[in-house]
PDB file of N, CA and C in Angstrom:
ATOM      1  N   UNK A   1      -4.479   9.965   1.794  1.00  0.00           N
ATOM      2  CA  UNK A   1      -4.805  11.285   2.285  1.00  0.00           C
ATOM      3  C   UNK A   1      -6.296  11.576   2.131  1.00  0.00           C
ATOM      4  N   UNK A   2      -6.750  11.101   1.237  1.00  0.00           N
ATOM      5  CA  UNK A   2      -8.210  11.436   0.900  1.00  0.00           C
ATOM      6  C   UNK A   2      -9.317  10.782   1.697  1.00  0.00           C
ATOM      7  N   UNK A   3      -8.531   9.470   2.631  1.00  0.00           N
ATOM      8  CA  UNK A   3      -9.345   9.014   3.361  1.00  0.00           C
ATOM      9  C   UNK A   3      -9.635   9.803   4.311  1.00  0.00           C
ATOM     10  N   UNK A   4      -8.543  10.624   5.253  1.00  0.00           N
ATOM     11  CA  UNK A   4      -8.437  11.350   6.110  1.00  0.00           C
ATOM     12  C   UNK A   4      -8.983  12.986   6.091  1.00  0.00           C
ATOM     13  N   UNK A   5      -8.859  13.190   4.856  1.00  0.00           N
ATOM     14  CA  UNK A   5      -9.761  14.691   4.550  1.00  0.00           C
ATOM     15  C   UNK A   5     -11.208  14.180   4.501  1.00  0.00           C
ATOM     16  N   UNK A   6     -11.668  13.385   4.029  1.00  0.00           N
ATOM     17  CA  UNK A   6     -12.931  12.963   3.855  1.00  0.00           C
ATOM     18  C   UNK A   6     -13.585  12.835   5.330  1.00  0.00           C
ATOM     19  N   UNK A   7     -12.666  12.390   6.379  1.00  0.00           N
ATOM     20  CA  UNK A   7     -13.180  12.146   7.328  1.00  0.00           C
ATOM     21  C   UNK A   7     -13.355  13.255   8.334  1.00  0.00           C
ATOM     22  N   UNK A   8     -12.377  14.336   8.279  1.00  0.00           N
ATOM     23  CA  UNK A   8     -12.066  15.702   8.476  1.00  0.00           C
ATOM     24  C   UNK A   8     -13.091  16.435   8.360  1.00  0.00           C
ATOM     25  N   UNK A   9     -14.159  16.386   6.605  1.00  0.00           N
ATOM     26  CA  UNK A   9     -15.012  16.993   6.902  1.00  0.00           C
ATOM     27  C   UNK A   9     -16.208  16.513   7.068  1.00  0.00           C
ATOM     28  N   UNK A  10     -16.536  15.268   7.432  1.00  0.00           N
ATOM     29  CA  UNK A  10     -17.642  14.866   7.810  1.00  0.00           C
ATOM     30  C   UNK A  10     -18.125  14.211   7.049  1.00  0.00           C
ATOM     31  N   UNK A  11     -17.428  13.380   6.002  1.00  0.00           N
ATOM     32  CA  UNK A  11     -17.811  13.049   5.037  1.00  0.00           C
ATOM     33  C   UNK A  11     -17.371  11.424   5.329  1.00  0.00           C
ATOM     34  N   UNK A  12     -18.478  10.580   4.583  1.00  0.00           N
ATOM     35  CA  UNK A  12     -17.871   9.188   4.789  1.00  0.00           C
ATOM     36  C   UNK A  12     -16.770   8.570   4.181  1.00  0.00           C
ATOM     37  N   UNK A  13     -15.618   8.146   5.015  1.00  0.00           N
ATOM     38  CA  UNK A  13     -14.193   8.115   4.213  1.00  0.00           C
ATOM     39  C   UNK A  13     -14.310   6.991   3.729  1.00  0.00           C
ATOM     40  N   UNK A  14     -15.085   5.661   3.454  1.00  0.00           N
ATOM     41  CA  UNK A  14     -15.128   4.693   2.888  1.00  0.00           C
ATOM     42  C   UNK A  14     -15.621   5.353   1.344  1.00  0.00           C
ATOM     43  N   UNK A  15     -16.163   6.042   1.096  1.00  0.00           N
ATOM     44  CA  UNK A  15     -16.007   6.584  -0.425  1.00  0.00           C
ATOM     45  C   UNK A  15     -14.830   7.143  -1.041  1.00  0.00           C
ATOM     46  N   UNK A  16     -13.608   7.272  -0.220  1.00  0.00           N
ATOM     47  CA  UNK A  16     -12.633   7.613  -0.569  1.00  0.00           C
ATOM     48  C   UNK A  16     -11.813   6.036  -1.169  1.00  0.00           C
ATOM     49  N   UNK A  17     -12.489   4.919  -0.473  1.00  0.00           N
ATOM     50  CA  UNK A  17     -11.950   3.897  -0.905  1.00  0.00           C
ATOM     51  C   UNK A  17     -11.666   2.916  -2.022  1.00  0.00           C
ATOM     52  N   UNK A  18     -11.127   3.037  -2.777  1.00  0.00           N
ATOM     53  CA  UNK A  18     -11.333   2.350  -4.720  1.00  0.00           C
ATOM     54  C   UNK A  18     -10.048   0.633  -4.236  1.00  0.00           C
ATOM     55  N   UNK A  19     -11.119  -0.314  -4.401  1.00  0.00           N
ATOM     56  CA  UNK A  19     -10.813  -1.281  -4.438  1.00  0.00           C
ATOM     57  C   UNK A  19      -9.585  -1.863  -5.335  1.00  0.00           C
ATOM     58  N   UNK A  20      -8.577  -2.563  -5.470  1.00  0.00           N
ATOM     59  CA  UNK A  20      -7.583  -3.032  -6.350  1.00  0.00           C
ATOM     60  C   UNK A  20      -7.405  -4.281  -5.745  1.00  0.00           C
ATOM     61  N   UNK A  21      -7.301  -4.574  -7.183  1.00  0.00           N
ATOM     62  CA  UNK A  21      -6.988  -6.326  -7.446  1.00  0.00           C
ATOM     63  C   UNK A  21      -5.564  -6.062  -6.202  1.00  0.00           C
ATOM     64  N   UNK A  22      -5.158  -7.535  -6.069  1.00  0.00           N
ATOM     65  CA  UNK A  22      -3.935  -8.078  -4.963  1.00  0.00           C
ATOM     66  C   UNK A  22      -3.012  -8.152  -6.536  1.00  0.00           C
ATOM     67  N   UNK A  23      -2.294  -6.975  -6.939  1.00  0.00           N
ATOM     68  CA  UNK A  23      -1.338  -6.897  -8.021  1.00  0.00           C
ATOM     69  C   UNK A  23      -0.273  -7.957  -8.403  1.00  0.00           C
ATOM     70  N   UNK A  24       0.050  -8.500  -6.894  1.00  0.00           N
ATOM     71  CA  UNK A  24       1.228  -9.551  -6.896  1.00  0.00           C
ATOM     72  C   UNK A  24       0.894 -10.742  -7.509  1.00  0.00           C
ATOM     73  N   UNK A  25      -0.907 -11.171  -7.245  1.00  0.00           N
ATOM     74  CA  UNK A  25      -1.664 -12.485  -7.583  1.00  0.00           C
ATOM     75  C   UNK A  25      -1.325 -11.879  -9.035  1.00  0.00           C
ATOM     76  N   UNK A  26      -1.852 -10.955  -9.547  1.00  0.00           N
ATOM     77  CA  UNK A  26      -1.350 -10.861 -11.256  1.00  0.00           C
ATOM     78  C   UNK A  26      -0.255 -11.282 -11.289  1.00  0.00           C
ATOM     79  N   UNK A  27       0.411 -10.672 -11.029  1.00  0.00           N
ATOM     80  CA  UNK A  27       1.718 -10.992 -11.713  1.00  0.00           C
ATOM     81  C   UNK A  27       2.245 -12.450 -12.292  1.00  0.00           C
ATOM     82  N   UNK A  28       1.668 -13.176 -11.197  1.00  0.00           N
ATOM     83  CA  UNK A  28       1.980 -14.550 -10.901  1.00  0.00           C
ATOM     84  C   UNK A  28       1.165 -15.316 -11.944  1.00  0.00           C
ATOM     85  N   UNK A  29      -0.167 -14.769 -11.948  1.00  0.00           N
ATOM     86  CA  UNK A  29      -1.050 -14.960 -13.136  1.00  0.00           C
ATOM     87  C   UNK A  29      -0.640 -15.153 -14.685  1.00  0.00           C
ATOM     88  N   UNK A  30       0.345 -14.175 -14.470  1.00  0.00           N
ATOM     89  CA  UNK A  30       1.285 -13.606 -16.487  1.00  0.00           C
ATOM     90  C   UNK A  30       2.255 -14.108 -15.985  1.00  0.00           C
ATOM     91  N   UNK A  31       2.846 -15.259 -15.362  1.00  0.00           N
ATOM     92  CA  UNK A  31       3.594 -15.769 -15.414  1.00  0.00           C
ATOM     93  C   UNK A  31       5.128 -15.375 -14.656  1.00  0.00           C
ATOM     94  N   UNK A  32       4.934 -13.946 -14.294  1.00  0.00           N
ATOM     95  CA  UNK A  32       6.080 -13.426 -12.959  1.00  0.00           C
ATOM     96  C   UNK A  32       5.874 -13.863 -11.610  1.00  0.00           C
ATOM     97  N   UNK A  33       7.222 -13.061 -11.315  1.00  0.00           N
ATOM     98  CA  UNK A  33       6.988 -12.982  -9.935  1.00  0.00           C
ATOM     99  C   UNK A  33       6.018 -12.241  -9.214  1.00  0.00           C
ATOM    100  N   UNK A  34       5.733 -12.529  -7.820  1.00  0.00           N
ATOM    101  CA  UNK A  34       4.883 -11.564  -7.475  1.00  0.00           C
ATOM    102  C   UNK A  34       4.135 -11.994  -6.242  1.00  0.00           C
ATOM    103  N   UNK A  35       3.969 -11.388  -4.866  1.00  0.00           N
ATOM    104  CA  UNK A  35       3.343 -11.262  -3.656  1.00  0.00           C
ATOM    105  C   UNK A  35       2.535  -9.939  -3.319  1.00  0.00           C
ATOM    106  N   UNK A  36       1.840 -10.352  -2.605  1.00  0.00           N
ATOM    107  CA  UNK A  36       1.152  -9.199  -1.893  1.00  0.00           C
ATOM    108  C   UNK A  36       1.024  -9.058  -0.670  1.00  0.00           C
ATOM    109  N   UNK A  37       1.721  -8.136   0.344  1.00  0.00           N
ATOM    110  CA  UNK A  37       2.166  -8.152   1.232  1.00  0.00           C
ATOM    111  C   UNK A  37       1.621  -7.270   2.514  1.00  0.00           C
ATOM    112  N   UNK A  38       1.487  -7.711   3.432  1.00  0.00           N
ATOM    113  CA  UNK A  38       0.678  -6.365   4.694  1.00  0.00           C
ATOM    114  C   UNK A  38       1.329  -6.420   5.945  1.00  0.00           C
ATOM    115  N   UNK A  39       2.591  -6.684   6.067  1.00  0.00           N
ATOM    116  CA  UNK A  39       3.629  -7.008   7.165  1.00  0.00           C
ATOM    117  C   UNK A  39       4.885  -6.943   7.032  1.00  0.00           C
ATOM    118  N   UNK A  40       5.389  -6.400   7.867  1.00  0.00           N
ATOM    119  CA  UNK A  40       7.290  -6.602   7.668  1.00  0.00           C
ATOM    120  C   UNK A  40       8.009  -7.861   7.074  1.00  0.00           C
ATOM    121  N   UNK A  41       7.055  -9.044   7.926  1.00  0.00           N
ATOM    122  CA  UNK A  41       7.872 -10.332   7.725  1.00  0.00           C
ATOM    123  C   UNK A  41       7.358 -11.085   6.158  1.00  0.00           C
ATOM    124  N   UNK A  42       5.778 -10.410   6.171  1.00  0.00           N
ATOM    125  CA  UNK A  42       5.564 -10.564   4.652  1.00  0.00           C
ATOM    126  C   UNK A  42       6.408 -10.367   3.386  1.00  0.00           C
ATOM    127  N   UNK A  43       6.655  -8.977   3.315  1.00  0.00           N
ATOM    128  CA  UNK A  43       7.848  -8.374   2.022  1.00  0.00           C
ATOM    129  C   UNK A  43       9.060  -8.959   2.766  1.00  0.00           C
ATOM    130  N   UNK A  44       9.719  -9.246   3.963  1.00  0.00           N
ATOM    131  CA  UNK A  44      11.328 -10.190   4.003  1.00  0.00           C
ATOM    132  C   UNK A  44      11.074 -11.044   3.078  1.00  0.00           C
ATOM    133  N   UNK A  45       9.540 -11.828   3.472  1.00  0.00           N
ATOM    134  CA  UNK A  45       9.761 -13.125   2.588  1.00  0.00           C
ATOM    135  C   UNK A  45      10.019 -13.025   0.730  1.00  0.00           C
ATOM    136  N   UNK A  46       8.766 -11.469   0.796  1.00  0.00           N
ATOM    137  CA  UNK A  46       8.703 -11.718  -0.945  1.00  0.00           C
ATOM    138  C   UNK A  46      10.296 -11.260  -1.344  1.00  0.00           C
ATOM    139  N   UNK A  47      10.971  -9.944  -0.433  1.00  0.00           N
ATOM    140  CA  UNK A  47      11.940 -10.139  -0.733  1.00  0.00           C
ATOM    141  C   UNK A  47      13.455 -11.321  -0.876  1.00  0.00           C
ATOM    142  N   UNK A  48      13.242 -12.315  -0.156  1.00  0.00           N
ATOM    143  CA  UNK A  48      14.063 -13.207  -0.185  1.00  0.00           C
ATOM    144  C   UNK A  48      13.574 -14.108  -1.723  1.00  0.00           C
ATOM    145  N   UNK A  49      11.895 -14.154  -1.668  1.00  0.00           N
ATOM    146  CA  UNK A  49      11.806 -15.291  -3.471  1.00  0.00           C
ATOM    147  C   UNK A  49      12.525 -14.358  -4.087  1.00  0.00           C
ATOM    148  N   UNK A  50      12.338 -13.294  -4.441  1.00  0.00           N
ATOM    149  CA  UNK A  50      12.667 -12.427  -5.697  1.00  0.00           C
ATOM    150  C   UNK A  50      14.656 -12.852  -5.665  1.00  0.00           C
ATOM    151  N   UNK A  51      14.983 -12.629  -4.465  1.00  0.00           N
ATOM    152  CA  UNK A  51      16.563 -12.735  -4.863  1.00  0.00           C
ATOM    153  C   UNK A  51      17.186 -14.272  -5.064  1.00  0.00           C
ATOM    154  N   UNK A  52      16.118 -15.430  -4.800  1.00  0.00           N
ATOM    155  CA  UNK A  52      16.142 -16.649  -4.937  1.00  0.00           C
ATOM    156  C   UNK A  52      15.911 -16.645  -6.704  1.00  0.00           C
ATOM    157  N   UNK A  53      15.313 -16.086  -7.034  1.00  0.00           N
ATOM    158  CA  UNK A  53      14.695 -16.303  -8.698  1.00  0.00           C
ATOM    159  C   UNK A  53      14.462 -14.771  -8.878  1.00  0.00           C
ATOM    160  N   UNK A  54      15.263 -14.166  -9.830  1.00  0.00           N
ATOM    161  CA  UNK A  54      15.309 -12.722  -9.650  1.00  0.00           C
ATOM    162  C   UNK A  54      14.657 -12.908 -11.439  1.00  0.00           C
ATOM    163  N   UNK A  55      13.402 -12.278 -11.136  1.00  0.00           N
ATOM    164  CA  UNK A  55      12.993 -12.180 -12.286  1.00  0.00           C
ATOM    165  C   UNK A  55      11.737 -11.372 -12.372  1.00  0.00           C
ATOM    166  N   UNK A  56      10.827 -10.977 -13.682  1.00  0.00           N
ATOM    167  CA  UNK A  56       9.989  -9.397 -13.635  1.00  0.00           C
ATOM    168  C   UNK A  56       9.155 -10.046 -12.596  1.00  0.00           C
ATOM    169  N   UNK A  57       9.367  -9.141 -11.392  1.00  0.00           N
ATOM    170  CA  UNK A  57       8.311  -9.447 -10.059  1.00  0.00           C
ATOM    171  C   UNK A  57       7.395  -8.166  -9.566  1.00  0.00           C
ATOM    172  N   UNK A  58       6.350  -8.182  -8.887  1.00  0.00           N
ATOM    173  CA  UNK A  58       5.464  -7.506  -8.757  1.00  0.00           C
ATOM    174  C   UNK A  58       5.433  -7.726  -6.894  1.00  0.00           C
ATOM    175  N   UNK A  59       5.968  -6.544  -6.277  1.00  0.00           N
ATOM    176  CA  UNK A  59       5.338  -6.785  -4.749  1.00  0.00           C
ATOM    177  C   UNK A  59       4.835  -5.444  -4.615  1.00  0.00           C
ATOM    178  N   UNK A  60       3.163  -6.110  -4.074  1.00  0.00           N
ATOM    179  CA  UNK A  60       2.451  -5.367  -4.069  1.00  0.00           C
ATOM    180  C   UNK A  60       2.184  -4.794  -2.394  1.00  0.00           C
ATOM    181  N   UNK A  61       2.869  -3.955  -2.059  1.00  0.00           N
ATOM    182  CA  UNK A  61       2.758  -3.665  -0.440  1.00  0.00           C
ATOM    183  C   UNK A  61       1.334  -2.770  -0.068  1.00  0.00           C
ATOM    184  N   UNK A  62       0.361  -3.266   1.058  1.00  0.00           N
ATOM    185  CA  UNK A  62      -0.780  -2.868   1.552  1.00  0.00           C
ATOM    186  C   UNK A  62      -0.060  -1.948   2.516  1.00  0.00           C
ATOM    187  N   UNK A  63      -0.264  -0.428   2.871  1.00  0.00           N
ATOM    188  CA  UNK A  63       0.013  -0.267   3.758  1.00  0.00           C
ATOM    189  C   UNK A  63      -1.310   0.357   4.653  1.00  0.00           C
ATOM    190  N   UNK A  64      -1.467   0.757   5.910  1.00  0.00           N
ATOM    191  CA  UNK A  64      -2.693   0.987   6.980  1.00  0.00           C
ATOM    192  C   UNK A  64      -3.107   2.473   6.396  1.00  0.00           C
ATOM    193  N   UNK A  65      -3.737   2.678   7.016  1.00  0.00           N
ATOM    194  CA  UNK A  65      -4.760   4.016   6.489  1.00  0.00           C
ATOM    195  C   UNK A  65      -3.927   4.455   7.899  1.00  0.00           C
ATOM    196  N   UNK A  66      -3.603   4.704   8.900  1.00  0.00           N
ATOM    197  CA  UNK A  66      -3.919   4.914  10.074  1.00  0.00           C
ATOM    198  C   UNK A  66      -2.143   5.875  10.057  1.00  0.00           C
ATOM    199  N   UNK A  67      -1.524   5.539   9.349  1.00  0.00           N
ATOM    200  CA  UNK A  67      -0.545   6.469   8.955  1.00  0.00           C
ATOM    201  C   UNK A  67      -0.655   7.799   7.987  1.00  0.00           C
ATOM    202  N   UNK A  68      -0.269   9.008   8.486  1.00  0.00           N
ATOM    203  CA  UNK A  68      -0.968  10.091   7.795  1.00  0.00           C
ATOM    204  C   UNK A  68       0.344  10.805   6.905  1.00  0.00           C
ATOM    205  N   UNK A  69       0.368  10.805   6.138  1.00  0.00           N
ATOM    206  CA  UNK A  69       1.234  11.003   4.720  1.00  0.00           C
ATOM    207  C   UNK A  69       1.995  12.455   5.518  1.00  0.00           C
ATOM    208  N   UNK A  70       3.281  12.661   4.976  1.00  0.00           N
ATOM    209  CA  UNK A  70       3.694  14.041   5.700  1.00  0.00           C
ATOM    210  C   UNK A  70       3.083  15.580   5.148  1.00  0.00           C
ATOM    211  N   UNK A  71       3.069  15.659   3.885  1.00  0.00           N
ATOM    212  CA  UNK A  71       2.408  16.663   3.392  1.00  0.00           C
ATOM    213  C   UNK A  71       0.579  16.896   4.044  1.00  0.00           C
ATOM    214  N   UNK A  72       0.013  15.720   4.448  1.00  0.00           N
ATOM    215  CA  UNK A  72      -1.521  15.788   5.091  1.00  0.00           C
ATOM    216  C   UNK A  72      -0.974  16.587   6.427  1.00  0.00           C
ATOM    217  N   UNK A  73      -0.450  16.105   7.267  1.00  0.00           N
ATOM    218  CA  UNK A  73       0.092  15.943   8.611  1.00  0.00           C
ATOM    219  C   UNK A  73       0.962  17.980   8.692  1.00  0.00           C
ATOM    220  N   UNK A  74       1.480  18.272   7.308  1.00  0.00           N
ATOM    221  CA  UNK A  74       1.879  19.773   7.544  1.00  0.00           C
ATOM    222  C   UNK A  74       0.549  20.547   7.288  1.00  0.00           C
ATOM    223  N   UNK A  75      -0.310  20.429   6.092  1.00  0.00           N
ATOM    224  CA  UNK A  75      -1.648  20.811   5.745  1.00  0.00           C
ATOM    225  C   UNK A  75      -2.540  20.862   6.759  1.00  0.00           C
ATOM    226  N   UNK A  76      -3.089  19.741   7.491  1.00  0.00           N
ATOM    227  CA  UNK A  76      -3.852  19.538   8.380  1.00  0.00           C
ATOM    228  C   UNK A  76      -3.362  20.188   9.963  1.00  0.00           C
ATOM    229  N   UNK A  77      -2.231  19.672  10.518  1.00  0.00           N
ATOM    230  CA  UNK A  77      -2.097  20.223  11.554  1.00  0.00           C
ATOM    231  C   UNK A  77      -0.853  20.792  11.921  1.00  0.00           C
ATOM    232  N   UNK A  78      -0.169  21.367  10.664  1.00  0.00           N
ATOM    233  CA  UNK A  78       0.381  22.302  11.034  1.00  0.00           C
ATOM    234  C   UNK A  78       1.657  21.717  11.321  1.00  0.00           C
ATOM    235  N   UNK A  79       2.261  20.443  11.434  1.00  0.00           N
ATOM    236  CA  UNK A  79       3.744  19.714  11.647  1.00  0.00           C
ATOM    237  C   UNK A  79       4.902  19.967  11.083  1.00  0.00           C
ATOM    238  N   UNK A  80       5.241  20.286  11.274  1.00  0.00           N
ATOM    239  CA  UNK A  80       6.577  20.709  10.835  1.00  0.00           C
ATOM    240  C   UNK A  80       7.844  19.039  10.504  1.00  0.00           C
ATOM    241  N   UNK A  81       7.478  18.254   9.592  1.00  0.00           N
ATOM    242  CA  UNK A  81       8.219  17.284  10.204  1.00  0.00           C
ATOM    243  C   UNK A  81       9.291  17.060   9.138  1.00  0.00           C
TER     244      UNK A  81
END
């Protein structure tokens, strides 16, 4: 959301942006499970290891900026959704 207010008021929304490690590569690191994922067919897959070897796993899902949260979307323009 903060990307999108930032950009709202004229402000550069890449300062809204705070970098994070790929959580899943940890995991895997300490010895769990763990993917990091930015696609549908991505998490099928991490979901299929995890139920292959069900054990403490970490999926870390990326999702797009370009989707606007519902509470932004009633705030901002008023949606009723």
């Amino acid at each position: 959301a903060e990307y999108h207010k930032a950009s709202a008021k004229g402000l550069d929304p890449a300062l809204a942006v705070i970098p994070t490690p790929e959580l899943g590569e940890v995991a895997r690191a300490l010895g769990g499970g763990g993917a990091t994922v930015r696609g549908v067919e991505e998490l099928r897959a991490a979901l299929s290891e995890y139920v292959r070897d069900p054990r403490p796993t970490v999926i870390d899902v990326r999702i797009t900026r370009d989707v606007l949260s519902v509470p932004y979307r009633r705030i901002q323009y008023g949606e009723d959704v």
